[in-house]
C-alpha atoms as a PDB file:
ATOM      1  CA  UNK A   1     -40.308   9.129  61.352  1.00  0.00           C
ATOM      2  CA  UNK A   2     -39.620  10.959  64.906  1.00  0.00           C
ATOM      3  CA  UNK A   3     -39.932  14.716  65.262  1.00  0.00           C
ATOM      4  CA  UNK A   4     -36.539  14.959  65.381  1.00  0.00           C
ATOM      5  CA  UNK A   5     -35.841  13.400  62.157  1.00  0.00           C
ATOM      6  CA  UNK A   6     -38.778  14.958  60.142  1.00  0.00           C
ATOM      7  CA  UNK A   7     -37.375  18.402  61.056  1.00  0.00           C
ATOM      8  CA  UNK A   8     -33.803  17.504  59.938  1.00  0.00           C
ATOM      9  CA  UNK A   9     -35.372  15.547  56.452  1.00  0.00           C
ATOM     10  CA  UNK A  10     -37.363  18.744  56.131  1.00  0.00           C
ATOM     11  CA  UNK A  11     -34.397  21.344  56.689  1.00  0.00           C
ATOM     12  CA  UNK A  12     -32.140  19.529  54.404  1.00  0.00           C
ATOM     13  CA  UNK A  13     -35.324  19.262  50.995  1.00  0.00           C
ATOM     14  CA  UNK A  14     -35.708  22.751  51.742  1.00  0.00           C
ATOM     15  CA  UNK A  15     -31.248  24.048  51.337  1.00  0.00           C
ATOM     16  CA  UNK A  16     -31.375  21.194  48.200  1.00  0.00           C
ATOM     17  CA  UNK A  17     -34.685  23.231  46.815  1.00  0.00           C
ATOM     18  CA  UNK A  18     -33.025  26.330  46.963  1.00  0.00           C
ATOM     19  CA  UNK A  19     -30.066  25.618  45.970  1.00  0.00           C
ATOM     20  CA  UNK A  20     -31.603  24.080  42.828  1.00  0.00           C
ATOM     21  CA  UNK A  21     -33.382  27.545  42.094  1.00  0.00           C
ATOM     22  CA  UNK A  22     -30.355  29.029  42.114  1.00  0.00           C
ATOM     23  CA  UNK A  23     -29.596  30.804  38.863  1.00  0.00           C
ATOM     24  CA  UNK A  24     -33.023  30.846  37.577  1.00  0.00           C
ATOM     25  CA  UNK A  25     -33.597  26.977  37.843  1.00  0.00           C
ATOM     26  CA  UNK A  26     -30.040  25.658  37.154  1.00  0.00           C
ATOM     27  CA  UNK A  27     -28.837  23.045  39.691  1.00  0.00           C
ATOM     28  CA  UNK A  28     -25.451  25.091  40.317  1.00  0.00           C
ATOM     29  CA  UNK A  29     -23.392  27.816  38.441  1.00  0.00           C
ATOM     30  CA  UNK A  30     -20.858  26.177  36.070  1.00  0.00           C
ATOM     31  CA  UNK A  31     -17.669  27.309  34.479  1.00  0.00           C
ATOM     32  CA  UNK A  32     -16.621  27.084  31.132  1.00  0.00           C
ATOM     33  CA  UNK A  33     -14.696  23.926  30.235  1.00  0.00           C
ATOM     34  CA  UNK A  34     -12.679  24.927  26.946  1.00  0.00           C
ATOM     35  CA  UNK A  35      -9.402  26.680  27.593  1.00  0.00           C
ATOM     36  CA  UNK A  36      -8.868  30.268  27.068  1.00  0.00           C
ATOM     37  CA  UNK A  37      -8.590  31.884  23.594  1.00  0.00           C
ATOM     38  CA  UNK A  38      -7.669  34.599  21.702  1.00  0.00           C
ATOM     39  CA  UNK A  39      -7.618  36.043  18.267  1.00  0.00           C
ATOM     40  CA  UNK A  40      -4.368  37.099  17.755  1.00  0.00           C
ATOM     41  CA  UNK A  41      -6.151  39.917  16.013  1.00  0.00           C
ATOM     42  CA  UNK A  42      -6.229  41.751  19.422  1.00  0.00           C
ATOM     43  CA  UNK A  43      -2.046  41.310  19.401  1.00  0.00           C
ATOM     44  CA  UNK A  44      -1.836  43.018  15.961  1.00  0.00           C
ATOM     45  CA  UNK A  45       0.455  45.639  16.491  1.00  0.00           C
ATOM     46  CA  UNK A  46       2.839  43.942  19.390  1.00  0.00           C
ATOM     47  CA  UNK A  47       3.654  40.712  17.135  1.00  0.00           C
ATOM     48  CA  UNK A  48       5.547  42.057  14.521  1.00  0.00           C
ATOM     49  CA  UNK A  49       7.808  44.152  17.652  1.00  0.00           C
ATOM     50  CA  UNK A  50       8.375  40.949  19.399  1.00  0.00           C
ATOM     51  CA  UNK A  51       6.655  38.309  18.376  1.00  0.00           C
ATOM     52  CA  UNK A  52       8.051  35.218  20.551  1.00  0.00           C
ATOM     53  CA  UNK A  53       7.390  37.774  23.814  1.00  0.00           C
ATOM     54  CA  UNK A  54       4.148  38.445  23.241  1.00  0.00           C
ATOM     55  CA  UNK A  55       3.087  35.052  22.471  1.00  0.00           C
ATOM     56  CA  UNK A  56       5.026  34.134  26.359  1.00  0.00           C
ATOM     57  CA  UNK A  57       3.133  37.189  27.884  1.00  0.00           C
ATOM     58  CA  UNK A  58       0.160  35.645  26.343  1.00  0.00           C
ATOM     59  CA  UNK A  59       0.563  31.813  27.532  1.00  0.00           C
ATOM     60  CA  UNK A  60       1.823  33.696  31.010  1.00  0.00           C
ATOM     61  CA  UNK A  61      -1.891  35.477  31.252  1.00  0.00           C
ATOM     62  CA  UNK A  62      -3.849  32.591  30.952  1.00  0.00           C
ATOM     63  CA  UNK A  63      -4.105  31.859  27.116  1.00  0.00           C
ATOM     64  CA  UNK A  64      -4.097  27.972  25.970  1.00  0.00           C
ATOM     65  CA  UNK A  65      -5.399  28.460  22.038  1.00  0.00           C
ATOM     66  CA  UNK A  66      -5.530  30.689  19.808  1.00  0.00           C
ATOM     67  CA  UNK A  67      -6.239  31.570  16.544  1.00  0.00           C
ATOM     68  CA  UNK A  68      -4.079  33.215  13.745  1.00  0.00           C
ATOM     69  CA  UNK A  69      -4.895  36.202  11.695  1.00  0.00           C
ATOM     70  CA  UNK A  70      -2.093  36.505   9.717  1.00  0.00           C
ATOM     71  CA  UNK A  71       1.598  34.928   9.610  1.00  0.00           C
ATOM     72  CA  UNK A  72       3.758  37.939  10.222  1.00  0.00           C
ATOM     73  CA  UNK A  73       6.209  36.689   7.508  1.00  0.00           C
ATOM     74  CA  UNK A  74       6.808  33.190   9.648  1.00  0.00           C
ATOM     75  CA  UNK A  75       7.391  29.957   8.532  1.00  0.00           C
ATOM     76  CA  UNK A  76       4.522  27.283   9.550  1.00  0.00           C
ATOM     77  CA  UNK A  77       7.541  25.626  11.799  1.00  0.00           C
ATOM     78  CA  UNK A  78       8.905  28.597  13.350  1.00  0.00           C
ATOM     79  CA  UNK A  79       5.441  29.816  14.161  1.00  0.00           C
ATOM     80  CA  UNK A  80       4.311  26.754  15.558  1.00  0.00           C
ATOM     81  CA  UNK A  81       8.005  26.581  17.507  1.00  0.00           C
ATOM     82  CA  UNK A  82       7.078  30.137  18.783  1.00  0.00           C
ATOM     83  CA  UNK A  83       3.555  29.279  19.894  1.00  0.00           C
ATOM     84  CA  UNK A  84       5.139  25.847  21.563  1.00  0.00           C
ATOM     85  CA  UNK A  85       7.523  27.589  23.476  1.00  0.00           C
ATOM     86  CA  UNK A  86       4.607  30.016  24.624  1.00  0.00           C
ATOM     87  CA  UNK A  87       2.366  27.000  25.439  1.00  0.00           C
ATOM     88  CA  UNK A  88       0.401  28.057  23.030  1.00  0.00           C
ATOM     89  CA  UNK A  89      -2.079  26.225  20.450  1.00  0.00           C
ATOM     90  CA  UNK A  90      -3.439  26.985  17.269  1.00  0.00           C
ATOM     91  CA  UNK A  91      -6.803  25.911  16.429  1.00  0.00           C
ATOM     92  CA  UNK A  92      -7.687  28.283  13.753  1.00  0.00           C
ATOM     93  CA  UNK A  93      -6.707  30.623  11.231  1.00  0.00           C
ATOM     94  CA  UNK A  94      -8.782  33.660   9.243  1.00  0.00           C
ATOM     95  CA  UNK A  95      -7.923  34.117   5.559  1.00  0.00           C
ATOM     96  CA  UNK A  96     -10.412  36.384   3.013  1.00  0.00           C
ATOM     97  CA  UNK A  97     -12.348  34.984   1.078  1.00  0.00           C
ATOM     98  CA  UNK A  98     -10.604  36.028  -1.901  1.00  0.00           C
ATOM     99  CA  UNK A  99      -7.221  34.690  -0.519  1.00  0.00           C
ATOM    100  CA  UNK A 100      -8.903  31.330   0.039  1.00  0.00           C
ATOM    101  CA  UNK A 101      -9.837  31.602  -3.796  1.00  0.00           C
ATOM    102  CA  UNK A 102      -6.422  32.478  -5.190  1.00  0.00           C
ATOM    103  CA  UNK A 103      -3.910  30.988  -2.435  1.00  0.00           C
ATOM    104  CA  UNK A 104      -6.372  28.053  -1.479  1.00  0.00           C
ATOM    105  CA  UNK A 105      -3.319  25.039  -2.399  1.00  0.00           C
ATOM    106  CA  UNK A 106      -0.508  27.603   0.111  1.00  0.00           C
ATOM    107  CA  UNK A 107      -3.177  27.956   2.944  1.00  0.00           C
ATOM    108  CA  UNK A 108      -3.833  24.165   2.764  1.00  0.00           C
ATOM    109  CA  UNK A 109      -0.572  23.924   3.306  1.00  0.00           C
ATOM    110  CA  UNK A 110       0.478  25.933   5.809  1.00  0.00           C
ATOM    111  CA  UNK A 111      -2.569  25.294   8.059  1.00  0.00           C
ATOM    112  CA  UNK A 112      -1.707  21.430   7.536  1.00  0.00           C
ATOM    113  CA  UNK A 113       1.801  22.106   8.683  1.00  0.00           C
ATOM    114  CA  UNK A 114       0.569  24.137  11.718  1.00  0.00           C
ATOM    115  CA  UNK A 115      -1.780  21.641  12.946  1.00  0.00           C
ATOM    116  CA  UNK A 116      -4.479  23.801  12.310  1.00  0.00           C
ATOM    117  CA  UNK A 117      -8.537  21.760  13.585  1.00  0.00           C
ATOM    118  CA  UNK A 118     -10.109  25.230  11.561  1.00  0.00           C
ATOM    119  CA  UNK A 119      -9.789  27.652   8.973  1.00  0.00           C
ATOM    120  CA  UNK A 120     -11.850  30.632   8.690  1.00  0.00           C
ATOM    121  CA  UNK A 121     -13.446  32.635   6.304  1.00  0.00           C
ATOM    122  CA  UNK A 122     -13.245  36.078   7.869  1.00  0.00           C
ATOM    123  CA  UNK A 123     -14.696  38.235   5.641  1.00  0.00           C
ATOM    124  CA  UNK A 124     -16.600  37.604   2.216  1.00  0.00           C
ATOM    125  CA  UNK A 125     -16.884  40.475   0.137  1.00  0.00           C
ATOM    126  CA  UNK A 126     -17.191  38.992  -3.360  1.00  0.00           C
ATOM    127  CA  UNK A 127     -19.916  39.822  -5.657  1.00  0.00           C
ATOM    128  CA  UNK A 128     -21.410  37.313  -7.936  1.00  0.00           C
ATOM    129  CA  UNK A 129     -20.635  39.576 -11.083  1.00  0.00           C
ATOM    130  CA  UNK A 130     -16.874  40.559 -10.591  1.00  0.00           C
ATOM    131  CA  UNK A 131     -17.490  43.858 -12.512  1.00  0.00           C
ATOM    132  CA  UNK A 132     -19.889  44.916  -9.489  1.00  0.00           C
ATOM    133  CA  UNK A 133     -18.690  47.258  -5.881  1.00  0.00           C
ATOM    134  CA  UNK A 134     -20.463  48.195  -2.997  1.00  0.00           C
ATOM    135  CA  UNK A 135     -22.041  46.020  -0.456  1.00  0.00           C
ATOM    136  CA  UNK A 136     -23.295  42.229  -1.507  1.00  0.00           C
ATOM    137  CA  UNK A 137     -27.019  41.871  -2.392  1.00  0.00           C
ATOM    138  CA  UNK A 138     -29.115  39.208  -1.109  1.00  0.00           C
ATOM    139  CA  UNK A 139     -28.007  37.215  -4.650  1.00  0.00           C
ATOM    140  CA  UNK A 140     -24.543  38.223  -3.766  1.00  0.00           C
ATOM    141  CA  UNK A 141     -25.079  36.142  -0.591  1.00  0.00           C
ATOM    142  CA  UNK A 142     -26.631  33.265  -2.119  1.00  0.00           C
ATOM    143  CA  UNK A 143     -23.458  33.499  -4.394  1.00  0.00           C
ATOM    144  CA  UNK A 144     -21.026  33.108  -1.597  1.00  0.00           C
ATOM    145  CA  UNK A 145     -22.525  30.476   0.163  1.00  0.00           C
ATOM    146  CA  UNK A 146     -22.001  28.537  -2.827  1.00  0.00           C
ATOM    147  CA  UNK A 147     -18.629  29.025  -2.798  1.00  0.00           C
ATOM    148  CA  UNK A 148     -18.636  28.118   1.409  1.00  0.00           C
ATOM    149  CA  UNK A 149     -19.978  24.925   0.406  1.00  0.00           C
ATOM    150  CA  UNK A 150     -17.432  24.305  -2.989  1.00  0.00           C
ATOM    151  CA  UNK A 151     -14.625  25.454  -0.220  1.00  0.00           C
ATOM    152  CA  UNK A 152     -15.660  23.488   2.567  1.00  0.00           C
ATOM    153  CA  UNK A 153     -15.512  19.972   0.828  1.00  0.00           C
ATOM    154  CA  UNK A 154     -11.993  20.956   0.007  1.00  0.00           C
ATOM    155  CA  UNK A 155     -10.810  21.759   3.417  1.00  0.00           C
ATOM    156  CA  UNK A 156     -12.694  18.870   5.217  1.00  0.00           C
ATOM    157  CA  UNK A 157     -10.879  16.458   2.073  1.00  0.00           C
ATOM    158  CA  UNK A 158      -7.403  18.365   3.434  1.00  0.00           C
ATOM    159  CA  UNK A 159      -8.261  17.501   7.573  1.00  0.00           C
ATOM    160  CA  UNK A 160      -9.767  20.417   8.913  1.00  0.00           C
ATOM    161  CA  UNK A 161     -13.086  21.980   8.814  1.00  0.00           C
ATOM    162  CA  UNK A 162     -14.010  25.509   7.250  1.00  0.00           C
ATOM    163  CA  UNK A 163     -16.314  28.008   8.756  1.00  0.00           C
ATOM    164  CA  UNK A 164     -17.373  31.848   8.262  1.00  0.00           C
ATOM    165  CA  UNK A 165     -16.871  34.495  11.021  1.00  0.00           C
ATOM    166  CA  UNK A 166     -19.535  37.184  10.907  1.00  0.00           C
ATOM    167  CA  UNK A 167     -19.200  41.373  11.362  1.00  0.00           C
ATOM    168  CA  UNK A 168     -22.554  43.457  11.119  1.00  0.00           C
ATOM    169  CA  UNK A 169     -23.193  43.481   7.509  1.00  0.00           C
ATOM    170  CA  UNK A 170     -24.515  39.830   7.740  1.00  0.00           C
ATOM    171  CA  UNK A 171     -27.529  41.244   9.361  1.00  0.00           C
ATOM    172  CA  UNK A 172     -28.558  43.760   6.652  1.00  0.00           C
ATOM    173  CA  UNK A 173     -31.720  42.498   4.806  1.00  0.00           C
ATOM    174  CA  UNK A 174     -33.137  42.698   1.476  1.00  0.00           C
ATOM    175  CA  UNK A 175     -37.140  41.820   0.515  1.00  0.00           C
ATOM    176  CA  UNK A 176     -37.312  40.856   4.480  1.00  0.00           C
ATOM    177  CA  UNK A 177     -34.483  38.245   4.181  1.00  0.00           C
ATOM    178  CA  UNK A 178     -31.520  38.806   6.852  1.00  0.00           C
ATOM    179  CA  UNK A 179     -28.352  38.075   4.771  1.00  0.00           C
ATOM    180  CA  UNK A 180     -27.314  35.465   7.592  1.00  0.00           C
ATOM    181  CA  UNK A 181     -30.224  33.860   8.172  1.00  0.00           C
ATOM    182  CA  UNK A 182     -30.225  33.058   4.097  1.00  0.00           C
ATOM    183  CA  UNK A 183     -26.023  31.586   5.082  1.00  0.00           C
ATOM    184  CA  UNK A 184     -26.713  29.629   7.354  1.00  0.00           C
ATOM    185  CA  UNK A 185     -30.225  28.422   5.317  1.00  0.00           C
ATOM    186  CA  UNK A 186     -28.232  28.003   1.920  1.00  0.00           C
ATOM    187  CA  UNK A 187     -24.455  26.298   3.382  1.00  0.00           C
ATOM    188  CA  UNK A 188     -24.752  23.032   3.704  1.00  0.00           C
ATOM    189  CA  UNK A 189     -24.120  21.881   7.809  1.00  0.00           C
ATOM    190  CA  UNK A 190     -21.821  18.944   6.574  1.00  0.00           C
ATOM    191  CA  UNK A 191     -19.609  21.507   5.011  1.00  0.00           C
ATOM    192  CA  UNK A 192     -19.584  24.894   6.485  1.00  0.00           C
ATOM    193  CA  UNK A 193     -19.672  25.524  10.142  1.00  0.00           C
ATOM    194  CA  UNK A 194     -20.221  29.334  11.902  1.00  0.00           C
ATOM    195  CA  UNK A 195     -17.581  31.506  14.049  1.00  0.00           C
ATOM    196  CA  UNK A 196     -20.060  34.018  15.884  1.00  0.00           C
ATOM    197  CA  UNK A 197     -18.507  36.973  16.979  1.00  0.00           C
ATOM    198  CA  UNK A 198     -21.451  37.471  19.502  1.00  0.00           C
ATOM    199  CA  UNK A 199     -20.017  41.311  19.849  1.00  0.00           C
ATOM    200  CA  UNK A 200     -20.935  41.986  15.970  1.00  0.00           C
ATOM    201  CA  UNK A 201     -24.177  39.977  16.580  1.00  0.00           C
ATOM    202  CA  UNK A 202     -25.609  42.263  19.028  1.00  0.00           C
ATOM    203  CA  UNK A 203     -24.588  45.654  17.339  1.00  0.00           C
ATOM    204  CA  UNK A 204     -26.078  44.004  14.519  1.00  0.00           C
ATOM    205  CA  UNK A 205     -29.339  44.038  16.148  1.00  0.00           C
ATOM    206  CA  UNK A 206     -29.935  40.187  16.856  1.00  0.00           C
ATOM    207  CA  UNK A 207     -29.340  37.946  19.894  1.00  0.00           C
ATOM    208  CA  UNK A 208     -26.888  35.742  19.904  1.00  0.00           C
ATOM    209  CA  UNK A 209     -28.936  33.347  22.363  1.00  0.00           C
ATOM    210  CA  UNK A 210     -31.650  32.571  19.492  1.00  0.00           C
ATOM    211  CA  UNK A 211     -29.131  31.340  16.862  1.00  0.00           C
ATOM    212  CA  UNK A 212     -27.230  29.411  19.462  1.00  0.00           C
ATOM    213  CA  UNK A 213     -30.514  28.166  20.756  1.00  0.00           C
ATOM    214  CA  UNK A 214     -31.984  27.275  17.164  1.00  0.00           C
ATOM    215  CA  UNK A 215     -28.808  25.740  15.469  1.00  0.00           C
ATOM    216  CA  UNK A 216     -25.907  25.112  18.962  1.00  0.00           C
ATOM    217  CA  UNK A 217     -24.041  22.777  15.910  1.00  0.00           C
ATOM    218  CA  UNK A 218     -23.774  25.128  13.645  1.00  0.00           C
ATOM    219  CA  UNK A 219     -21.674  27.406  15.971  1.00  0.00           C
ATOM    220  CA  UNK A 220     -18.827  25.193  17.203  1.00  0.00           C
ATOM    221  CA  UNK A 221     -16.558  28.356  17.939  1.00  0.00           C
ATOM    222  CA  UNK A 222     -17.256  31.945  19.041  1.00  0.00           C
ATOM    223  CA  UNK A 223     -15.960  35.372  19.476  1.00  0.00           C
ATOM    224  CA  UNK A 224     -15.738  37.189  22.705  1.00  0.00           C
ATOM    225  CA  UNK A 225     -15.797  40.355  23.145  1.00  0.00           C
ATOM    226  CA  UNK A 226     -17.421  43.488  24.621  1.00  0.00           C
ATOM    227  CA  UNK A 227     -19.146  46.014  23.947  1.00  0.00           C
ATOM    228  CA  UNK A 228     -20.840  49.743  24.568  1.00  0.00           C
ATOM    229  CA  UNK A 229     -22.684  52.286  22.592  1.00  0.00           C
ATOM    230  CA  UNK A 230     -21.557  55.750  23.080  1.00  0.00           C
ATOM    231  CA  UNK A 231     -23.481  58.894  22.906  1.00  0.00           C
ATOM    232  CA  UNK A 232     -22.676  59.172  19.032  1.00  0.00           C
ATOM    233  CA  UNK A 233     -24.409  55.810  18.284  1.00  0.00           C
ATOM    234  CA  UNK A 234     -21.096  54.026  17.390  1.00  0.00           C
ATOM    235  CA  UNK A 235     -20.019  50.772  19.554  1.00  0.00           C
ATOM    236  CA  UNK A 236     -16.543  50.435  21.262  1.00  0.00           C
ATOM    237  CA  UNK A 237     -14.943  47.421  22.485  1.00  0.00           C
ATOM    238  CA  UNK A 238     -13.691  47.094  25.973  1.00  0.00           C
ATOM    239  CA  UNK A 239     -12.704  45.214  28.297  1.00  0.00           C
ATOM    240  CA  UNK A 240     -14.763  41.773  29.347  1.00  0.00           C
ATOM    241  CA  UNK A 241     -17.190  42.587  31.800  1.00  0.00           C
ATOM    242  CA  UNK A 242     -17.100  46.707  31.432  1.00  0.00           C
ATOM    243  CA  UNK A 243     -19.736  46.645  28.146  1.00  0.00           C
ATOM    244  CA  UNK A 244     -23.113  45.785  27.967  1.00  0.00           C
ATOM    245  CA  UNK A 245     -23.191  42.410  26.672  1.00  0.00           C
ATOM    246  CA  UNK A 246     -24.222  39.496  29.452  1.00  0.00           C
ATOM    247  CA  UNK A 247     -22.146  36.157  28.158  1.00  0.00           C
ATOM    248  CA  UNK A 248     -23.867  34.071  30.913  1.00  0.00           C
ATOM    249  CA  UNK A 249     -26.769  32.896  28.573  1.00  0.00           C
ATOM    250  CA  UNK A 250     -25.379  32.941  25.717  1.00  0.00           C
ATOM    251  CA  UNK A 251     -22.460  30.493  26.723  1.00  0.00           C
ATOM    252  CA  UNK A 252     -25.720  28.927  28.428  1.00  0.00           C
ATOM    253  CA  UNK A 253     -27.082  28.909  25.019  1.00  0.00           C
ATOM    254  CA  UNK A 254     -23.672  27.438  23.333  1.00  0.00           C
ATOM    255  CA  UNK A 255     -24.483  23.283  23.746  1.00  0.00           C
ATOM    256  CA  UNK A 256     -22.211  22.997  20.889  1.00  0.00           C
ATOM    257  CA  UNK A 257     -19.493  24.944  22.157  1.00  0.00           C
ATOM    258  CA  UNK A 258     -15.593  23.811  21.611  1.00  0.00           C
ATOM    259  CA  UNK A 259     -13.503  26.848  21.139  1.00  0.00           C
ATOM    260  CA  UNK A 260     -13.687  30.172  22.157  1.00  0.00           C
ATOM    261  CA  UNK A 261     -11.675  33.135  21.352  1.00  0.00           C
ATOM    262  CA  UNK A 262     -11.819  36.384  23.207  1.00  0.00           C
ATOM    263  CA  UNK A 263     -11.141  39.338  20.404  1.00  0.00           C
ATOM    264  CA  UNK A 264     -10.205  42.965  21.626  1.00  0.00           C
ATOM    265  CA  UNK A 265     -10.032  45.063  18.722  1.00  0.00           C
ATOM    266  CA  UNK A 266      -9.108  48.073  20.644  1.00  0.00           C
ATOM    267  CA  UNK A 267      -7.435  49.569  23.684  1.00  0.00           C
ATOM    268  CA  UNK A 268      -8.025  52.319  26.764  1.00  0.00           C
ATOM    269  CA  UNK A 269      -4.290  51.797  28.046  1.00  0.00           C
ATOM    270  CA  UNK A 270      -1.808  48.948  27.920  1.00  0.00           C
ATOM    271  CA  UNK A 271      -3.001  46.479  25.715  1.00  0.00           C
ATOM    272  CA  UNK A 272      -1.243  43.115  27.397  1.00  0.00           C
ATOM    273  CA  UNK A 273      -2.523  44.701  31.058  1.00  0.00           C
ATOM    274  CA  UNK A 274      -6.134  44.520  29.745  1.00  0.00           C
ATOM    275  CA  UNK A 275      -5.935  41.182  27.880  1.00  0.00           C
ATOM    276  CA  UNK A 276      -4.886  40.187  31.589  1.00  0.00           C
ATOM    277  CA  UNK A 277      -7.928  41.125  32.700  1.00  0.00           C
ATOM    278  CA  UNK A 278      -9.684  39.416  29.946  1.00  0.00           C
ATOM    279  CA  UNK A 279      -8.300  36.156  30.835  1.00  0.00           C
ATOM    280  CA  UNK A 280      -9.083  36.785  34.556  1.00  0.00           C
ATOM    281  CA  UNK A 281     -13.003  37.333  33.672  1.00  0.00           C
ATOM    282  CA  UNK A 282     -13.486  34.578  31.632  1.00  0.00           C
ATOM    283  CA  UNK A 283     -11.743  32.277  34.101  1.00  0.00           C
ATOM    284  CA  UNK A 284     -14.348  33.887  36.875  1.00  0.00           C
ATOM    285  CA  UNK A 285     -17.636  33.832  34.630  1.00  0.00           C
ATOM    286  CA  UNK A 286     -19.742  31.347  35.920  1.00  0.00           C
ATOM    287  CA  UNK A 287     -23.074  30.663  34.070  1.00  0.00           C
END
């Protein structure tokens, strides 16, 4: 090899080395591959003003899928007509646990109708012994991961596949058991999948990176949003990118990944202006 040469091999292995310690060791920066989502959740109070609008101002910001929380008194047809118009999806839906225990054969139904891939457990709060109140107990728990499993045969039999979406209470613990750690221990993975809202994780005290990292198919679907702590020791949600929560490893962390859903539960000033600039961050974040 000529001098010539040598220097021009040796200047090109050195640009390939560095650009391969870019990022900490990854090869390049990447981009997240599953369309934009949103828990229609964060839409609560403009849907029932003008619901077809909202779901076109949505589809106009970005949005692809999203996921239901509530019907707003709609058909299965005319919502799906709404959300086709909008071009709009519907991968999932959120129903109580109680609801999917008393309306289970309706919710079936109308998921079945709407084309729905998921539906969601979003909150438990059922004690084992009906007469109890107050927060669930660690047997409590064990209870209603019985009743995830009994549910999610019965979905996965009707086409779709049943999961449960976590807040902060999941995290308490009882004789030095964390109440989600004994979920995801006691459901059984055929069954019952896991919708982390990675927001709720962290003010919950945990990382979201070492349950992605330790089960990545258990959590086929998360929950975007974030957060900051204020002086009174209560979180807030804002907009993507304003809080303290860095998504880069933990979408890093998501090898299981197939639906996302960015959730703002609350508002500084026009809610549509700053779900705009939710879209826009998530279609920036590279990771």
């Amino acid at each position: 090899m000529n001098r010539y040469s040598r220097r021009s091999f040796l200047k090109a292995s050195s640009a390939v080395a560095a650009a391969a310690c870019v990022g900490g060791g990854y090869l390049m920066a990447e981009r997240l591959k599953q369309p934009i989502g949103l828990q229609l959740y964060s839409v609560r109070n403009l849907l029932p003003k003008n619901f077809e609008g909202t779901l076109q101002q949505l589809g106009a910001a970005g949005y692809k899928e999203v996921e239901a929380a509530g019907y707003f008194d709609k058909t299965a047809a005319d919502f799906g007509n709404a959300l086709q118009k909008a071009g709009l999806k519907c991968i999932s839906t959120h129903h109580q646990l109680t609801q999917l225990k008393t309306q289970f054969n309706q919710l079936i139904e109308y998921g079945q109708a709407l084309g729905l891939e998921y539906i969601i457990c979003s909150w438990a709060g059922v004690h084992r012994d009906p007469t109890r109140t107050g927060d669930l107990d660690l047997d409590d728990w064990r209870y209603v991961a019985d009743q995830f499993n009994e549910i999610g045969r019965k979905v996965q039999a009707a086409g779709m596949t049943f999961g449960y979406h976590n807040h902060t209470i999941e995290f308490g613990k009882e004789n030095g058991i964390v109440y989600f750690d004994e979920l995801l221990k006691r459901t059984d993975p055929r069954y019952v999948v896991f919708e982390m809202d990675c927001g709720w994780v962290v003010a919950g005290g945990h990382n979201p990176v070492e349950y992605l990292s330790k089960f990545p198919e258990r959590f086929p679907m998360l929950h975007v949003k974030d957060l900051i702590k204020g002086a009174d020791g209560k979180w807030r949600n804002v907009v993507m990118g304003k809080g303290t929560i860095d998504y880069k490893p933990i979408f890093r962390a998501a090898t299981g990944l197939k639906h996302y859903f960015i959730e703002q539960e609350e508002f500084e000033g026009d809610p549509m202006t700053e779900l705009r600039e939710d879209a826009d961050f998530m279609k920036k974040l590279e990771f």
